[in-house]
C-alpha atoms as a PDB file:
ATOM      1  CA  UNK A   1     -19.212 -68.525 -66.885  1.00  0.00           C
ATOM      2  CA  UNK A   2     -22.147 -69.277 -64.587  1.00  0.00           C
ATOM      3  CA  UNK A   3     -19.871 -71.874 -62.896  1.00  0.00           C
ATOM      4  CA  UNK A   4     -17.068 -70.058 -62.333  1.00  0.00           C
ATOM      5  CA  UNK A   5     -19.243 -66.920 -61.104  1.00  0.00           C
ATOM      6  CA  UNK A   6     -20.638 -69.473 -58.744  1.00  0.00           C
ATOM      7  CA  UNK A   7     -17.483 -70.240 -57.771  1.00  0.00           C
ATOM      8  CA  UNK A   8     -15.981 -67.024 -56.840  1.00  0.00           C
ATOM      9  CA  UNK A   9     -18.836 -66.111 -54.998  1.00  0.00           C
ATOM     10  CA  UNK A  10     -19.100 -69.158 -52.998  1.00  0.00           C
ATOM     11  CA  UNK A  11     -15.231 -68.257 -51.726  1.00  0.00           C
ATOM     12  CA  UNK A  12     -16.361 -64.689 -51.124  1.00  0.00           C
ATOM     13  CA  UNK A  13     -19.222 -66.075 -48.632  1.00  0.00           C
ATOM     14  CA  UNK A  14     -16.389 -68.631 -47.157  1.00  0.00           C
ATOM     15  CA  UNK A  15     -13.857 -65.970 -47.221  1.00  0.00           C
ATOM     16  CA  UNK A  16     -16.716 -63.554 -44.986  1.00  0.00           C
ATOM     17  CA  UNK A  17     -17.652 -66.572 -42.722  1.00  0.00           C
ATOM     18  CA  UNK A  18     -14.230 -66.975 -42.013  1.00  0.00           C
ATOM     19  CA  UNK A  19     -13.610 -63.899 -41.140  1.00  0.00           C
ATOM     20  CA  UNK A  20     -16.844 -63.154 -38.758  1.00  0.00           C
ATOM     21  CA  UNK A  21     -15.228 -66.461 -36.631  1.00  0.00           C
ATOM     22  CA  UNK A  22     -12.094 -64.674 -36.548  1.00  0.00           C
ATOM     23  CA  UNK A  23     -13.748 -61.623 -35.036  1.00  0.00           C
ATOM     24  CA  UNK A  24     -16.131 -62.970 -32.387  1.00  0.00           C
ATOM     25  CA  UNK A  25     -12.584 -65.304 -31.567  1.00  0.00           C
ATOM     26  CA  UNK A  26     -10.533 -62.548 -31.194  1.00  0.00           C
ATOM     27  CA  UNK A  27     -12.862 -60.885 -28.444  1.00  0.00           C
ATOM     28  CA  UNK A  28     -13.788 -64.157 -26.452  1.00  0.00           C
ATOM     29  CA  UNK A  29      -9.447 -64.439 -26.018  1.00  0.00           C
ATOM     30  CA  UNK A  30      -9.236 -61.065 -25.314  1.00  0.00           C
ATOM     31  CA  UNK A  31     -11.779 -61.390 -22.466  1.00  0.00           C
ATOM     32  CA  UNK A  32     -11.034 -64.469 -21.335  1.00  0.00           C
ATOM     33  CA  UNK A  33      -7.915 -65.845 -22.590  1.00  0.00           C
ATOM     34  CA  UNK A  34      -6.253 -68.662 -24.361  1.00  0.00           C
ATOM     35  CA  UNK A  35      -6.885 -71.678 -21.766  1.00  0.00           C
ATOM     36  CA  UNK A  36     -10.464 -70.549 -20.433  1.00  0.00           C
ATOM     37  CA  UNK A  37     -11.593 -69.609 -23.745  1.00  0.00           C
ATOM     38  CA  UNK A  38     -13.780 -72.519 -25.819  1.00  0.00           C
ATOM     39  CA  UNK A  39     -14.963 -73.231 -28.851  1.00  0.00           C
ATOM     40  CA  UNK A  40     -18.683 -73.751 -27.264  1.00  0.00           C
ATOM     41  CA  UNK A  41     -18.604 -69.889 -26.615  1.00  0.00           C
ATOM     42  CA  UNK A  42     -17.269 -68.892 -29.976  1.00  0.00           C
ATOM     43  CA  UNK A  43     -19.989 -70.980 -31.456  1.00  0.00           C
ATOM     44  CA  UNK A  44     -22.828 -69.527 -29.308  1.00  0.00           C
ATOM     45  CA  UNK A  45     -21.646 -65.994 -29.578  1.00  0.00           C
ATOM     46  CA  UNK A  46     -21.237 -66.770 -33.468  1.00  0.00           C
ATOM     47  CA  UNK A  47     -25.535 -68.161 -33.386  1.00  0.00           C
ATOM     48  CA  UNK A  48     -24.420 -71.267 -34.917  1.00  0.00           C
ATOM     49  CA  UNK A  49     -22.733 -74.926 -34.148  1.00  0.00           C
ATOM     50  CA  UNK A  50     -19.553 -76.160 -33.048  1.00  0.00           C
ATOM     51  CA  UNK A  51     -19.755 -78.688 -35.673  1.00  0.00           C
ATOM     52  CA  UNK A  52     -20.175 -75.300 -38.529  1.00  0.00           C
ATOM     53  CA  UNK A  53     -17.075 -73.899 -36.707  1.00  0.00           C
ATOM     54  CA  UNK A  54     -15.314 -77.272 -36.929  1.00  0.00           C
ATOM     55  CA  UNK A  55     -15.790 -77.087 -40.568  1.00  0.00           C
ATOM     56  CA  UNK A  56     -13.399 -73.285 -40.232  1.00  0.00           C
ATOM     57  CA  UNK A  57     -11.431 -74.638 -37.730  1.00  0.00           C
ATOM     58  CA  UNK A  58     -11.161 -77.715 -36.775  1.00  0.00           C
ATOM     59  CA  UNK A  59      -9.149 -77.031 -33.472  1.00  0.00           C
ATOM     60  CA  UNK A  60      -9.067 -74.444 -30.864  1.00  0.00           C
ATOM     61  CA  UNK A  61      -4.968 -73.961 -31.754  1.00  0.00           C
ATOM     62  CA  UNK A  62      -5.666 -73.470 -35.329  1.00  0.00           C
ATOM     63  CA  UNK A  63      -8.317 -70.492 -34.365  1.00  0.00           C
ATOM     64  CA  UNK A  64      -6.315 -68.886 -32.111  1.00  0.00           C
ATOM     65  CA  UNK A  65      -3.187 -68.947 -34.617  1.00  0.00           C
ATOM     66  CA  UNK A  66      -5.798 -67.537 -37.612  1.00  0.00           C
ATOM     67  CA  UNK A  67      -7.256 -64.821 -34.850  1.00  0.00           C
ATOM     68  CA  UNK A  68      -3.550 -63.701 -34.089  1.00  0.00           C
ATOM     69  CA  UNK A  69      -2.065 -63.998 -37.519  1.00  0.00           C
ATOM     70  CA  UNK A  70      -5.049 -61.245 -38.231  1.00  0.00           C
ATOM     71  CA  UNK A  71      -4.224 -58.944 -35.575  1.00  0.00           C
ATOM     72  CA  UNK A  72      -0.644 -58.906 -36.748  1.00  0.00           C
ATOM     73  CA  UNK A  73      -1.216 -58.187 -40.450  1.00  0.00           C
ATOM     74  CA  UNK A  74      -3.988 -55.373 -38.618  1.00  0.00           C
ATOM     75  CA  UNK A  75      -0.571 -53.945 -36.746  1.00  0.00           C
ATOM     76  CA  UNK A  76       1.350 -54.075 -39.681  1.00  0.00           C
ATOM     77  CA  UNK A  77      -0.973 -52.097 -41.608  1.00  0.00           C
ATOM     78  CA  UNK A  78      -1.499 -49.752 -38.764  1.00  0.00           C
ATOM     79  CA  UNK A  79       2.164 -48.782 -38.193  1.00  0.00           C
ATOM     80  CA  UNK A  80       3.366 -46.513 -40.498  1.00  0.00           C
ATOM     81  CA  UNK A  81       6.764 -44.822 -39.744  1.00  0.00           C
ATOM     82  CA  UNK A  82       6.949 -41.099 -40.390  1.00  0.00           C
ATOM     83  CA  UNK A  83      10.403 -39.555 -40.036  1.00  0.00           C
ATOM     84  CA  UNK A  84      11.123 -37.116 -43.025  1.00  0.00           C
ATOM     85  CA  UNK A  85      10.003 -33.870 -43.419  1.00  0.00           C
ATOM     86  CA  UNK A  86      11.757 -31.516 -41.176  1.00  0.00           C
ATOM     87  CA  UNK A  87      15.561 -30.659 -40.419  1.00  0.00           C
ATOM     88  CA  UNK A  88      14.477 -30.849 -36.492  1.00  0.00           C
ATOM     89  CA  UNK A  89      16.024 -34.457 -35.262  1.00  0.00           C
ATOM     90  CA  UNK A  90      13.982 -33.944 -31.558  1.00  0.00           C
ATOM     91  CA  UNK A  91      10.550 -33.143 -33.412  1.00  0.00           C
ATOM     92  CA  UNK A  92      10.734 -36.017 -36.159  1.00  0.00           C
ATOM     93  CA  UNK A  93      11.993 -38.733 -33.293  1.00  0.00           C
ATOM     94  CA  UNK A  94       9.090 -37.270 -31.285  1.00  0.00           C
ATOM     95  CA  UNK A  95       6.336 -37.445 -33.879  1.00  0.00           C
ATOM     96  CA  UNK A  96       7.760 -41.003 -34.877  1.00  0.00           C
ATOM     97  CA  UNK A  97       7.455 -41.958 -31.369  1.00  0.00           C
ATOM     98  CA  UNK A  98       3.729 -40.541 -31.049  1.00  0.00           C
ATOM     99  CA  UNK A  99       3.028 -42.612 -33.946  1.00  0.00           C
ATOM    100  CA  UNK A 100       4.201 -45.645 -32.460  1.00  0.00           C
ATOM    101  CA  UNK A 101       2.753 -45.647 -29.258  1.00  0.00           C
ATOM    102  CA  UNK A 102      -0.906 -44.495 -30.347  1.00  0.00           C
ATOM    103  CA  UNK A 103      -0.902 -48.159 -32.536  1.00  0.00           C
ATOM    104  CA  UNK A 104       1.181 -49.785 -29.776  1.00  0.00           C
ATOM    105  CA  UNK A 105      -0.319 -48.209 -26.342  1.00  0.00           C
ATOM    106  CA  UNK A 106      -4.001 -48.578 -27.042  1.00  0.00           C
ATOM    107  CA  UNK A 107      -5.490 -50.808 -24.689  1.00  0.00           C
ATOM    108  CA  UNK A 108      -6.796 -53.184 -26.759  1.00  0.00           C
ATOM    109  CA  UNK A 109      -3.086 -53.515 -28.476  1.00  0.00           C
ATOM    110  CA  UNK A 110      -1.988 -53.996 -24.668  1.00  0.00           C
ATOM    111  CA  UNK A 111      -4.247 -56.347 -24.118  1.00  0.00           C
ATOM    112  CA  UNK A 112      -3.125 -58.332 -27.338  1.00  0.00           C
ATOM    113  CA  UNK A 113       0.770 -58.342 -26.025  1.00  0.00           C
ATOM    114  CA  UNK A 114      -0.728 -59.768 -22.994  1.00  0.00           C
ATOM    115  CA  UNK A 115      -2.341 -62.554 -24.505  1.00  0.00           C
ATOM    116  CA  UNK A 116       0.682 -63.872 -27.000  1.00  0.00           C
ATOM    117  CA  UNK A 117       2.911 -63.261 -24.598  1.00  0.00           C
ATOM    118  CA  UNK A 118       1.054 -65.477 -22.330  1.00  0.00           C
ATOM    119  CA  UNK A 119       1.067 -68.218 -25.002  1.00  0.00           C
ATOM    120  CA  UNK A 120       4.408 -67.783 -26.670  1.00  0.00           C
ATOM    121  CA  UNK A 121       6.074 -70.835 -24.637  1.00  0.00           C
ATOM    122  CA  UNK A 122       2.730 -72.792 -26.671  1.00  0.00           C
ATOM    123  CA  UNK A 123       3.324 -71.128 -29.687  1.00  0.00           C
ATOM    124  CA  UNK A 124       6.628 -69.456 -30.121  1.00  0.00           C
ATOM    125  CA  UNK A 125       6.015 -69.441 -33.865  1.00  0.00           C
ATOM    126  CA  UNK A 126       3.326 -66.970 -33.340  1.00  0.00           C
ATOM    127  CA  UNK A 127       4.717 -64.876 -30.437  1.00  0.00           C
ATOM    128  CA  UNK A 128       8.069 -64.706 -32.898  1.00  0.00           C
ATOM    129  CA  UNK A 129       5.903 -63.036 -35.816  1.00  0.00           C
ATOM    130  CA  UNK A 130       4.385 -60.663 -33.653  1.00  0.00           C
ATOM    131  CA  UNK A 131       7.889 -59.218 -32.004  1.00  0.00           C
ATOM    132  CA  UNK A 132       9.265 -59.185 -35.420  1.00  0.00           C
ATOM    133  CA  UNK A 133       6.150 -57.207 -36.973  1.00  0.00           C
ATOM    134  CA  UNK A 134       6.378 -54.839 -33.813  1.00  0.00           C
ATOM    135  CA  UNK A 135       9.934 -54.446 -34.626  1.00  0.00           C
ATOM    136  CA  UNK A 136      10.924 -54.801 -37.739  1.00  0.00           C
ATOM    137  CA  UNK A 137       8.091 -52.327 -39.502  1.00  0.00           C
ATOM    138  CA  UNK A 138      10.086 -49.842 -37.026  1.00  0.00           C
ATOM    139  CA  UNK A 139      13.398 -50.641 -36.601  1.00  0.00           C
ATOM    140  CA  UNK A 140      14.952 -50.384 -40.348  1.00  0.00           C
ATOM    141  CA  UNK A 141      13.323 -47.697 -41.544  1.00  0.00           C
ATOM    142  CA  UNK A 142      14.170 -45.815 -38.023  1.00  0.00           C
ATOM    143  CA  UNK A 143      17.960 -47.278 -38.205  1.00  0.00           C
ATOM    144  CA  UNK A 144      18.165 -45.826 -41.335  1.00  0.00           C
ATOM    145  CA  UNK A 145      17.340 -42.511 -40.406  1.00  0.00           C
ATOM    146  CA  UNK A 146      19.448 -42.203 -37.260  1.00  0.00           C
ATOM    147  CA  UNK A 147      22.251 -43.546 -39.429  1.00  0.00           C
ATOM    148  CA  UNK A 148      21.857 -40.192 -41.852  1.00  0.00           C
ATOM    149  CA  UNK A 149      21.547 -37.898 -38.620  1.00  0.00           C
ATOM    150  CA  UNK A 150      24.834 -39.402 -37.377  1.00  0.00           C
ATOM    151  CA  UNK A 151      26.600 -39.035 -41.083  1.00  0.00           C
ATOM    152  CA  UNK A 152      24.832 -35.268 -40.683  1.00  0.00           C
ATOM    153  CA  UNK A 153      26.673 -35.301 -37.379  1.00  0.00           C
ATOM    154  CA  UNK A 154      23.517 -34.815 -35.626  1.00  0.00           C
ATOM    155  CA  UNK A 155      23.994 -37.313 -33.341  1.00  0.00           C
ATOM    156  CA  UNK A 156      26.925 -39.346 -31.693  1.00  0.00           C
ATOM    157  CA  UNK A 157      27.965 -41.926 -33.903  1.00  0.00           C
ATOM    158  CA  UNK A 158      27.133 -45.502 -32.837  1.00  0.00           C
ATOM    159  CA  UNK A 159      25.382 -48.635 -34.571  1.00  0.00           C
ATOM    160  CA  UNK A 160      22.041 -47.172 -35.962  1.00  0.00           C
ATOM    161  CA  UNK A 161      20.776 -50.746 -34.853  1.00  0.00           C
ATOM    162  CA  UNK A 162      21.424 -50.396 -31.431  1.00  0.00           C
ATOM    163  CA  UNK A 163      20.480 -46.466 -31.386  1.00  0.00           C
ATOM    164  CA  UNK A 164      17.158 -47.359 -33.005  1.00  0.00           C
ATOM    165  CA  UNK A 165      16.551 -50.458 -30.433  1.00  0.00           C
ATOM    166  CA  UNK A 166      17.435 -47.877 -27.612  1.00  0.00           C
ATOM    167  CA  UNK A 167      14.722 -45.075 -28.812  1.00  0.00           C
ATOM    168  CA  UNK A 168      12.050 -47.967 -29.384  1.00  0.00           C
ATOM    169  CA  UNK A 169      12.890 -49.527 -25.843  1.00  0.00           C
ATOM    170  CA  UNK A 170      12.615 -46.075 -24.132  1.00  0.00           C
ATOM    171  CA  UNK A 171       9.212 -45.274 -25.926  1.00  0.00           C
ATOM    172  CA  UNK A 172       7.386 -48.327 -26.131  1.00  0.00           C
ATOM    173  CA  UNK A 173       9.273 -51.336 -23.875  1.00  0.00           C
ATOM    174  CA  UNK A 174       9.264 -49.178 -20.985  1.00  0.00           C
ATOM    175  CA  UNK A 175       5.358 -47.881 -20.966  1.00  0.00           C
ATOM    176  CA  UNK A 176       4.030 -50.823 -22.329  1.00  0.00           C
ATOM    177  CA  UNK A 177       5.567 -52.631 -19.457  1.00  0.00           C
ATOM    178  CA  UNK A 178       4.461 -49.964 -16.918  1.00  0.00           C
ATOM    179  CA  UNK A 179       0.901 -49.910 -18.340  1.00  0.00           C
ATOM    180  CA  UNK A 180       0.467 -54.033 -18.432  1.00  0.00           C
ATOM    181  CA  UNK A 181       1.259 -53.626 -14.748  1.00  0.00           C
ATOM    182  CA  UNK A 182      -1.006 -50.856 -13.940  1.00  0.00           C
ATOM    183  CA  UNK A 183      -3.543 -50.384 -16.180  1.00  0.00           C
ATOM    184  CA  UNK A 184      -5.701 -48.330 -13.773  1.00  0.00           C
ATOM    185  CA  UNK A 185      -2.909 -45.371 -13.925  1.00  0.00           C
ATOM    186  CA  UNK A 186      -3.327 -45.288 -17.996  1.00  0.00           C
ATOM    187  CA  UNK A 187      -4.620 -42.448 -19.298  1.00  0.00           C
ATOM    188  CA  UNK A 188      -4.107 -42.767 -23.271  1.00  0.00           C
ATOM    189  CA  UNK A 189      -3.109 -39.821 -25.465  1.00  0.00           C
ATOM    190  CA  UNK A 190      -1.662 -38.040 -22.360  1.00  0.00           C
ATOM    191  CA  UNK A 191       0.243 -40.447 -20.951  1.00  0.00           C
ATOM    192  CA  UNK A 192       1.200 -40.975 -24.900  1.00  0.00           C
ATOM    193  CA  UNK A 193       2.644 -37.817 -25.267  1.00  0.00           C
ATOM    194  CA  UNK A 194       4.274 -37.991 -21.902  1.00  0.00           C
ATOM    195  CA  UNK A 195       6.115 -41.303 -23.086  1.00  0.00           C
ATOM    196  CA  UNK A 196       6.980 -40.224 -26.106  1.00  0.00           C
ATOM    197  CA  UNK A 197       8.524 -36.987 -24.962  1.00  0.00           C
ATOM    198  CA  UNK A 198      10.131 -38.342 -22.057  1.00  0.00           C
ATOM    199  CA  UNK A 199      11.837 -41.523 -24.808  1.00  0.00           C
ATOM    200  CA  UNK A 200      13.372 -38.553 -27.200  1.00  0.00           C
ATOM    201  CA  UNK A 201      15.042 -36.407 -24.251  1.00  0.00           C
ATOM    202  CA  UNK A 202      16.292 -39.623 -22.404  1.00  0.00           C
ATOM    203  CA  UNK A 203      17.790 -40.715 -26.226  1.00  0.00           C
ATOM    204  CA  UNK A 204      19.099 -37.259 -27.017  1.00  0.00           C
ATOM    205  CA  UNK A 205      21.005 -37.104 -24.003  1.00  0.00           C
ATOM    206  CA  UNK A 206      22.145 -40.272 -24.416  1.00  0.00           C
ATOM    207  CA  UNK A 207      22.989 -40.122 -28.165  1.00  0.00           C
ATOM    208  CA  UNK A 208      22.956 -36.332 -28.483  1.00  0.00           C
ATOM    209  CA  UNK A 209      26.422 -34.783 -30.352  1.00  0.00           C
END
């Protein structure tokens, strides 16, 4: 019993070391990159040895895979889809929209789309998982509800895939793309809102009955 308490508790510690490195790693390639980033400064920041961080990670690939592979299972917990509740199809696409973009259009989640996508032709394995956890927590459960809306003739009829690739395009594509470009014109839940509400009219008219 003493063993095996041993045991679990020596994981636990591991498990908490492990995930310290993964934090201090995340910020040093936020603020510096994949390429200019080194293990020396994780180390340093972390108090301790490159040859203790070794021992976690024995290659600066392998940390930055374990630092994104984090922030995705972070995003996927973070994005939640709300789109029942109301008989209103503008106010439910909107407030699924404002969802979206307040876990997809904070800066530091900006910042994160900048750095895979800067490394996806290194690891496409990586910069795969994060498009489909950016999409796929949205698209089905959004497909499915355009899908009733169109049955409820509520909106044109055309393949809820596409529709629901359209609205998340014109929400988050779009602004995401405009913000990566000109970060000194963001100006968070405004410009949020502004997005959001500009994405639902644009797809109404578009897919409107």
């Amino acid at each position: 019993m003493t063993t095996h308490t041993g045991h679990m508790s020596s994981v636990r510690r591991r498990e908490h070391r492990q995930q310290k490195i993964i934090k201090v790693a995340t910020e040093v390639f936020l603020e510096h990159g994949y390429r200019t980033s080194s293990m020396s400064e994780v180390a340093s920041r972390l108090g301790g040895s490159k040859a203790t961080l070794w021992q976690y990670f024995p290659s600066k690939d392998e940390l930055f895979v374990a630092t994104i592979n984090d922030a995705i299972d972070q995003l996927q917990g973070e994005l939640s889809p709300s789109l029942f509740g109301t008989s209103d199809t503008h106010s439910t696409l909107l407030r699924f929209c404002l969802n979206v973009s307040r876990v997809m259009l904070q800066p530091r989640r900006l910042a994160l789309f900048r750095l895979v996508q800067a490394e996806a032709e290194r690891f496409p394995t990586l910069a795969a998982r994060y498009d489909a956890a950016c999409l796929q927590n949205n698209l089905l459960p959004l497909s499915g509800y355009l899908r009733a809306e169109m049955d409820r003739c509520k909106l044109r009829y055309i393949d809820p895939m596409i529709a629901a690739r359209t609205l998340l395009a014109l929400a988050i594509d779009i602004p995401q793309r405009h913000y990566l470009l000109h970060p000194d014109k963001f100006e968070g839940e405004k410009d949020e809102r502004c997005a959001s509400e500009d994405a639902v009219d644009t797809f109404l008219r578009i897919f409107g009955p």
